[in-house]
Protein backbone atom coordinates (compact mmCIF):
# COMPACT_ATOMS: atom_id res chain seq x y z
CA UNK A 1 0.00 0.00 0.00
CA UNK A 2 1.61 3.16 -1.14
CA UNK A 3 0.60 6.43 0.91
CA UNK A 4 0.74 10.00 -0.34
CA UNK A 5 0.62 13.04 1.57
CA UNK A 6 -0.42 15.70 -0.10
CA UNK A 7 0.57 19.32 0.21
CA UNK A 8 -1.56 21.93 -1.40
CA UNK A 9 -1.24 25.27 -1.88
CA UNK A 10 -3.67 27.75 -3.80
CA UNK A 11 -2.46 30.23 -6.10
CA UNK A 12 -5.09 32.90 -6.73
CA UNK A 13 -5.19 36.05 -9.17
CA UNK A 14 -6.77 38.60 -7.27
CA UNK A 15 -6.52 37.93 -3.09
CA UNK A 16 -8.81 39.72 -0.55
CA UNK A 17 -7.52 40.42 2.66
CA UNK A 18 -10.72 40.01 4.33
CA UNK A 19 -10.76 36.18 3.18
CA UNK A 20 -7.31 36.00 4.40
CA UNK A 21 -8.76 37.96 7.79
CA UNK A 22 -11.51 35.37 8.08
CA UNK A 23 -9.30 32.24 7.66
CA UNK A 24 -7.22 33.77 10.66
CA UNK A 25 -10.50 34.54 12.84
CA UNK A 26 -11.28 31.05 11.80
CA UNK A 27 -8.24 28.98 12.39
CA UNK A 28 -7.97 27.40 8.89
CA UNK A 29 -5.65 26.34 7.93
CA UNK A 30 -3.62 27.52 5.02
CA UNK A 31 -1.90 24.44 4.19
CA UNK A 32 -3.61 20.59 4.86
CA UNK A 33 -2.29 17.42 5.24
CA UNK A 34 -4.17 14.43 4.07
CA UNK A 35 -3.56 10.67 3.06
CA UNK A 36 -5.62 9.47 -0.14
CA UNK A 37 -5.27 6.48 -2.48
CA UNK A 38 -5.25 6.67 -6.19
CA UNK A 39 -5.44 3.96 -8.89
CA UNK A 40 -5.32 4.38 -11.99
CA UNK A 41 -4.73 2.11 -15.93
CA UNK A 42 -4.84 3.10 -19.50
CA UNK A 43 -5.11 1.52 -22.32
CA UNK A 44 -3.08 3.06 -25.52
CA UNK A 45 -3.94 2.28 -29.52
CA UNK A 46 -1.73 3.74 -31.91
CA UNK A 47 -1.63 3.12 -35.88
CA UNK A 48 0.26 4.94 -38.80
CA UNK A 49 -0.22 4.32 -42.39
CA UNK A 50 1.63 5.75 -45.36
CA UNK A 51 1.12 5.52 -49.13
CA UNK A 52 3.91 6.24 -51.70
CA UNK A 53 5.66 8.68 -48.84
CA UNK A 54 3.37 11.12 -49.87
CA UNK A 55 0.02 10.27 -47.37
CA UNK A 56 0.25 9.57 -44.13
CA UNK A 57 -2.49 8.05 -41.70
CA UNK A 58 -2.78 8.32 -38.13
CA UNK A 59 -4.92 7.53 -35.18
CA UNK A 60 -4.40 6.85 -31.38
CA UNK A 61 -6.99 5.96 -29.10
CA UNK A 62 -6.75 5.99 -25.44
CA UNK A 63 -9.19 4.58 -22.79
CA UNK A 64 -7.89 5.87 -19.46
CA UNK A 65 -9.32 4.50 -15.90
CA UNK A 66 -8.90 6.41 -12.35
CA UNK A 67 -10.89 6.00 -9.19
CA UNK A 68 -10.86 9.84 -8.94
CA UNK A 69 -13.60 10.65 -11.94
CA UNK A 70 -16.01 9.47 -9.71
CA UNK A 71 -17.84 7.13 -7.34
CA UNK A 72 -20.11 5.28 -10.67
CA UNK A 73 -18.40 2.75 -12.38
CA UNK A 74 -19.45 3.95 -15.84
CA UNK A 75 -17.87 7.62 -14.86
CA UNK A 76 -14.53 6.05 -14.14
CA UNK A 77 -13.62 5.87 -17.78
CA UNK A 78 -12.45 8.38 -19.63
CA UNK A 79 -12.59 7.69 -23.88
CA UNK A 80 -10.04 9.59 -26.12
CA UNK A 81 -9.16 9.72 -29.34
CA UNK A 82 -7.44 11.47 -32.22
CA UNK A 83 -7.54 10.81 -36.53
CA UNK A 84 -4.67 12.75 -38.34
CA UNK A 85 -3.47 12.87 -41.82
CA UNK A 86 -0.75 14.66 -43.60
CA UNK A 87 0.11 15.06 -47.32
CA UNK A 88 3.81 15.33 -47.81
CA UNK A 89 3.52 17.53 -50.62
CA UNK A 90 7.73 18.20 -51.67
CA UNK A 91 7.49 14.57 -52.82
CA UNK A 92 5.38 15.47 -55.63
CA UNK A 93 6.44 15.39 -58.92
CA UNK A 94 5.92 18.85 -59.56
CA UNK A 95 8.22 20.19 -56.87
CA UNK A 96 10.99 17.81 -57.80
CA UNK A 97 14.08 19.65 -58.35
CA UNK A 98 12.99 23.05 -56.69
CA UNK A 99 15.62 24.62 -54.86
CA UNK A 100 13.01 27.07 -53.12
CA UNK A 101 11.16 24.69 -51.06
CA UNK A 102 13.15 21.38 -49.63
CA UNK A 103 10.18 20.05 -47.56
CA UNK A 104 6.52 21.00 -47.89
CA UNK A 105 4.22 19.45 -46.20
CA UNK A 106 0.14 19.93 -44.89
CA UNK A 107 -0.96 17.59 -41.76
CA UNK A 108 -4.58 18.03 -40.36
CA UNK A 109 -5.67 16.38 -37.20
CA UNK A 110 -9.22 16.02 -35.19
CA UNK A 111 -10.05 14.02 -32.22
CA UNK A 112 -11.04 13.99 -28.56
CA UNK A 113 -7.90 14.52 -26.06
CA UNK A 114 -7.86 15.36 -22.22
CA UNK A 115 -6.15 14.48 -19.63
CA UNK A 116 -6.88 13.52 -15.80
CA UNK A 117 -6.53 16.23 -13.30
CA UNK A 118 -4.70 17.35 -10.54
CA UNK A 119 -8.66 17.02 -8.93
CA UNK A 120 -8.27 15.27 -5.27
CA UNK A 121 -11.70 14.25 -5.57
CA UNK A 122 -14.37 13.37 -7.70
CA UNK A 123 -17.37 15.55 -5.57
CA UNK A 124 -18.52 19.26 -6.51
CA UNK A 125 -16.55 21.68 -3.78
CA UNK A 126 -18.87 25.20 -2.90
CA UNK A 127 -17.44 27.52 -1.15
CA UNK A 128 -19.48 31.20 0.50
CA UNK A 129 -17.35 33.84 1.89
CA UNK A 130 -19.54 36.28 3.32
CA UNK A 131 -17.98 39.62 5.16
């Protein structure tokens, strides 16, 4: 069993020194100190295809598992994916021999990416700071 302890600190853009105030009044703390468990798999497809090194075919699909998406089993999973293809276009015949251009080439992509959080849990967190 592996333990972390996690230290976190926020970084905010614009701070208030009456929330700062409050947390004093309060006796929050401004750091915490916690022990949680993560688990996490993936699963990672990837396939290239090229024709006459001109076109070039792509596509990666990822299927990514953590306990921290949330408590249903069907949330858990998180479903990426990504189609590319690029057109190498200096090995055409009609830009053989140019001395302008020594490597042209056009790529277009589409797909589904994201990544897992930093989240420490998978709940909603509200917060009301009243003055």
């Amino acid at each position: 069993m592996v333990m972390v302890i996690n230290l976190r600190v926020e970084e905010l853009l614009f701070t208030d020194y009456r929330i700062i105030q409050k947390a004093i009044q309060e006796n929050s703390p401004y750091f915490e100190k916690g022990f949680s468990k993560e688990r996490g798999i993936a699963f990672f497809l990837q396939g290239t295809y090229t024709y006459d090194n001109r076109y070039v075919f792509a596509g990666t699909a990822n299927y990514e598992g953590s306990n921290q998406l949330g408590r249903s089993r069907s949330a858990r999973w998180l479903p990426t994916w990504n189609v590319s293809g690029r057109w190498n276009a200096s090995n055409e015949k009609f830009l053989e021999g140019n001395s302008t251009i020594s490597n042209l080439a056009f790529r277009v992509s589409y797909g589904l990416i994201a990544g897992l959080g930093a989240a420490s849990n998978a709940l909603a967190v509200f917060q009301k700071w009243s003055s």
